[in-house]
N, C-alpha and C. Protein backbone atom coordinates (compact mmCIF):
# COMPACT_ATOMS: atom_id res chain seq x y z
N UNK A 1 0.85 -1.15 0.00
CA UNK A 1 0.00 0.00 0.00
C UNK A 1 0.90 1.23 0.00
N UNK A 2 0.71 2.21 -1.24
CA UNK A 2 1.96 3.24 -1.00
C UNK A 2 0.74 4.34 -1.47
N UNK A 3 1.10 5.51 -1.12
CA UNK A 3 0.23 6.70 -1.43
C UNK A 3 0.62 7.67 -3.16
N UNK A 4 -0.10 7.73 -3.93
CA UNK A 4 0.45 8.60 -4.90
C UNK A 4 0.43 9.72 -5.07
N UNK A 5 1.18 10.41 -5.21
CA UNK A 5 1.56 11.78 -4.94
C UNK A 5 1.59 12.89 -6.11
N UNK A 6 1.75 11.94 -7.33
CA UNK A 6 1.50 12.93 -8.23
C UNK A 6 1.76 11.73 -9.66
N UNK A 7 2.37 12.04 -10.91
CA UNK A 7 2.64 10.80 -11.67
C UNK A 7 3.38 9.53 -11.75
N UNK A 8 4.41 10.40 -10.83
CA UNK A 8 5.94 9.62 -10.43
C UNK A 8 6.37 9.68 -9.20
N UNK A 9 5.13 9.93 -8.94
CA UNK A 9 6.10 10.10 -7.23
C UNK A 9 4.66 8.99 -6.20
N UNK A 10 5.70 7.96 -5.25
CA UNK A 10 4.57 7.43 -4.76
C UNK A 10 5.09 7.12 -3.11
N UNK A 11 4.00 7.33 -2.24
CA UNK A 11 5.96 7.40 -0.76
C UNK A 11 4.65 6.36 0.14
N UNK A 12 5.70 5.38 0.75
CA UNK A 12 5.31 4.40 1.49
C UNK A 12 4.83 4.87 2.10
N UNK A 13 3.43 4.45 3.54
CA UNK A 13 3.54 4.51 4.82
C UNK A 13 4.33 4.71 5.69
N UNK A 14 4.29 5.14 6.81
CA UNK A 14 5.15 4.54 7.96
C UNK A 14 5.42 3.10 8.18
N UNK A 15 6.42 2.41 8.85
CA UNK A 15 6.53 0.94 8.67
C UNK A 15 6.05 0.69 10.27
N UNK A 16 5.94 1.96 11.10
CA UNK A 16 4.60 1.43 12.61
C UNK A 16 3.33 2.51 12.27
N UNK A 17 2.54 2.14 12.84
CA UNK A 17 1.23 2.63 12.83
C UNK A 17 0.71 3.19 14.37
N UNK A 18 0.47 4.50 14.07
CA UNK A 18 -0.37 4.99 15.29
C UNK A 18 -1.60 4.89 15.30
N UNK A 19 -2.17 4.81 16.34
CA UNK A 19 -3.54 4.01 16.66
C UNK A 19 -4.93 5.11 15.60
N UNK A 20 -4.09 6.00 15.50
CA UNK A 20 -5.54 7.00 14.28
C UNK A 20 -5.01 6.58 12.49
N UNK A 21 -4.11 6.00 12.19
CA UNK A 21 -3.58 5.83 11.16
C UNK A 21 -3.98 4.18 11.38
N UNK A 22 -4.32 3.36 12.60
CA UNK A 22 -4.37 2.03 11.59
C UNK A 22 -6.39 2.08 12.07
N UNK A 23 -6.52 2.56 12.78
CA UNK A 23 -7.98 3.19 12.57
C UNK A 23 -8.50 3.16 10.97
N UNK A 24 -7.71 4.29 10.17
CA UNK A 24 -8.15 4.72 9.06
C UNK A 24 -7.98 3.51 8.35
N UNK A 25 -7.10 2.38 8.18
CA UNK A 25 -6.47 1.65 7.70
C UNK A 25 -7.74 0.34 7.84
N UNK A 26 -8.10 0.33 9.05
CA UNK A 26 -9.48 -0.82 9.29
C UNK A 26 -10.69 0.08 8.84
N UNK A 27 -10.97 0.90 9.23
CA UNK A 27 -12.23 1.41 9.00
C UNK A 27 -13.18 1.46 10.06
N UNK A 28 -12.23 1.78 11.08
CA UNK A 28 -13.21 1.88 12.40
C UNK A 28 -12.64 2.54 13.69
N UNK A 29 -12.87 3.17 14.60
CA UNK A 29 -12.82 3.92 15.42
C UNK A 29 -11.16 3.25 16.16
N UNK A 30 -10.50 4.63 16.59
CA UNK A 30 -9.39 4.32 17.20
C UNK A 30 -9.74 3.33 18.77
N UNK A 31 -10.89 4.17 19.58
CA UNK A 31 -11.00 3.31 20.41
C UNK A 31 -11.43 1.66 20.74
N UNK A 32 -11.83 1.14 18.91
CA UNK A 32 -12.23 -0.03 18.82
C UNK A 32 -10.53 -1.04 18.43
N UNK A 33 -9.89 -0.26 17.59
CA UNK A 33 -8.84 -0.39 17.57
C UNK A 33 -7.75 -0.88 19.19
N UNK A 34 -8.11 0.04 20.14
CA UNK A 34 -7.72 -0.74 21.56
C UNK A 34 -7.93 -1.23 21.91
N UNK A 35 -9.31 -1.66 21.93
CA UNK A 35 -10.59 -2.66 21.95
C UNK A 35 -10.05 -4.11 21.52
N UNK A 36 -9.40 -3.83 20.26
CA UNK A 36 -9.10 -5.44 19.66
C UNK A 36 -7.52 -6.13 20.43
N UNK A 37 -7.02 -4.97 20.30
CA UNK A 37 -6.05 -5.17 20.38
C UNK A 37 -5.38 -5.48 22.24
N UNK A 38 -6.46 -5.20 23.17
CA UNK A 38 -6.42 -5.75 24.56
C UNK A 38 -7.27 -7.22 24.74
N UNK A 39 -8.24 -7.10 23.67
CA UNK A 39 -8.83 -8.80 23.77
C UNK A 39 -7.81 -9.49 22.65
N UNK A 40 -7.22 -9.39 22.25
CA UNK A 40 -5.94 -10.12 21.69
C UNK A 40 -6.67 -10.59 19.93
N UNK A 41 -7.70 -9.73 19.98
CA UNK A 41 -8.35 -10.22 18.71
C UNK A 41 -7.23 -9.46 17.77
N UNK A 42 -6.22 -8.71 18.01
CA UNK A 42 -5.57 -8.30 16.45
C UNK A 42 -4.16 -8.27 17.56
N UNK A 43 -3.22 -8.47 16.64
CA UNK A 43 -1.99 -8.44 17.34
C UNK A 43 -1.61 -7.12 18.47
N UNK A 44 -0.53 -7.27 19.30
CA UNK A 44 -0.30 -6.36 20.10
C UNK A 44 0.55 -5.45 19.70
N UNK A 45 0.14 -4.48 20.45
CA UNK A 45 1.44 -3.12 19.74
C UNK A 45 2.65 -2.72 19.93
N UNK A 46 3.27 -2.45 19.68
CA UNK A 46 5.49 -1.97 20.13
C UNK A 46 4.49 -1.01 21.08
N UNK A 47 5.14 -0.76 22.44
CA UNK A 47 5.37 0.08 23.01
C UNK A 47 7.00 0.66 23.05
N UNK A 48 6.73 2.26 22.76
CA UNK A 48 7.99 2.87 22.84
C UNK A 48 7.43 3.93 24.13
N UNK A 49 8.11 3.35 25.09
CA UNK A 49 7.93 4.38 26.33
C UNK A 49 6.55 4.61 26.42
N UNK A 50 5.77 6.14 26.35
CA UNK A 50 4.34 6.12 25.72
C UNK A 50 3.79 5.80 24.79
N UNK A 51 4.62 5.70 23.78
CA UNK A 51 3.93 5.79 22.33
C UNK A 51 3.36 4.28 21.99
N UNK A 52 2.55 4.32 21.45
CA UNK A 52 1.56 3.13 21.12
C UNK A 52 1.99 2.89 19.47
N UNK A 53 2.64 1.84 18.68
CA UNK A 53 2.61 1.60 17.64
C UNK A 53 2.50 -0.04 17.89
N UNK A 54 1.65 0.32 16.01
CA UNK A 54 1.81 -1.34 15.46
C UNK A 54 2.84 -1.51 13.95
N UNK A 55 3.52 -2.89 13.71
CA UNK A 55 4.08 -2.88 12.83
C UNK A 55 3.54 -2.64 11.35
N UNK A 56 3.38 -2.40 10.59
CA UNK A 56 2.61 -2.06 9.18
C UNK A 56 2.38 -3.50 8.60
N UNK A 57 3.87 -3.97 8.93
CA UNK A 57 4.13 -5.91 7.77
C UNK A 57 3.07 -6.89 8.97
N UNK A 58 3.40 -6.66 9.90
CA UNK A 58 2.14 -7.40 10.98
C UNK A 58 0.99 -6.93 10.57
N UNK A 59 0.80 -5.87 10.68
CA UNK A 59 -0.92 -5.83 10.55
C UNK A 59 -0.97 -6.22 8.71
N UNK A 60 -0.76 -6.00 7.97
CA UNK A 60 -1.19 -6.25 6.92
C UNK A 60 -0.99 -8.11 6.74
N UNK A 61 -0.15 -8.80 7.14
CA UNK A 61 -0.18 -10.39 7.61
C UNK A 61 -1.27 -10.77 7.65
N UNK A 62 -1.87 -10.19 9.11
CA UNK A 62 -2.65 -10.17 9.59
C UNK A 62 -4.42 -10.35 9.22
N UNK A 63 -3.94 -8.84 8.10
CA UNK A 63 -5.53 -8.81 7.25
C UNK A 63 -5.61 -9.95 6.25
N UNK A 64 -3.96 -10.26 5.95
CA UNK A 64 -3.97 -11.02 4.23
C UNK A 64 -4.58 -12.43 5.25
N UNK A 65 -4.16 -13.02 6.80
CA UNK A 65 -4.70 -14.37 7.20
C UNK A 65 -6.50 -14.17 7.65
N UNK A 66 -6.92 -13.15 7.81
CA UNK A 66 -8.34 -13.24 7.60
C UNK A 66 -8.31 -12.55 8.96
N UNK A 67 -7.70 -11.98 9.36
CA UNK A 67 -8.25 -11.03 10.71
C UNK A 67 -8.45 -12.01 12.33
N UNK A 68 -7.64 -13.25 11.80
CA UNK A 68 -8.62 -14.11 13.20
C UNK A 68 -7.65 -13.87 14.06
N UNK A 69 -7.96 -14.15 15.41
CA UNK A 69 -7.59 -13.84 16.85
C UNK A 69 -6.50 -14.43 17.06
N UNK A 70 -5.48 -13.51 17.66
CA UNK A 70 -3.74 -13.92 17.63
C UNK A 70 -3.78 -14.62 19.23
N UNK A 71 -4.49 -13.97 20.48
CA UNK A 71 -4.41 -14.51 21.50
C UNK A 71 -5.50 -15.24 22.05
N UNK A 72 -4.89 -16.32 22.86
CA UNK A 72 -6.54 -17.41 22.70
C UNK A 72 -7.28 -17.02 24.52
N UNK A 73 -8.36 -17.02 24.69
CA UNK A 73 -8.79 -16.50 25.72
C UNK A 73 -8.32 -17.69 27.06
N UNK A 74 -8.07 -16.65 27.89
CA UNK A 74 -7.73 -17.43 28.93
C UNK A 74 -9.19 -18.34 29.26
N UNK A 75 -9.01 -19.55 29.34
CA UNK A 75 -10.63 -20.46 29.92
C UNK A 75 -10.34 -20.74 31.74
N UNK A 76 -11.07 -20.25 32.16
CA UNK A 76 -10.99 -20.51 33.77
C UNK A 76 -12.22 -21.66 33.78
């Protein structure tokens, strides 16, 4: 996925994703986005100190294996 910029010019993504950029990227609210990603339904994110990122090559993996759940629920 690269953005086009004009005829010849086309510039990658970022290779992490902030939580309003992979928002735009699913098509659904940043806070559902934390949502998935604390029930382990979409992979977990790099923490850098505060900053919240996800990898770009993970999440797109991710979409290409069908979106299913990376962490399995704890069963008590």
């Amino acid at each position: 996925m690269s953005i086009q910029l004009g005829p010849m010019q086309t510039v990658e993504p970022p290779a992490l994703l902030d939580v309003r950029a992979l928002s735009r990227l699913l098509r659904c609210s940043p806070r559902h986005v934390s949502r998935l990603a604390r029930s382990g339904r979409m992979p977990a994110p790099i923490r850098l100190g505060v900053l919240v990122r996800w990898d770009r090559n993970v999440i797109r993996q991710w979409i290409a294996d069908g979106c299913s759940r990376v962490r399995k629920e704890d069963v008590k």
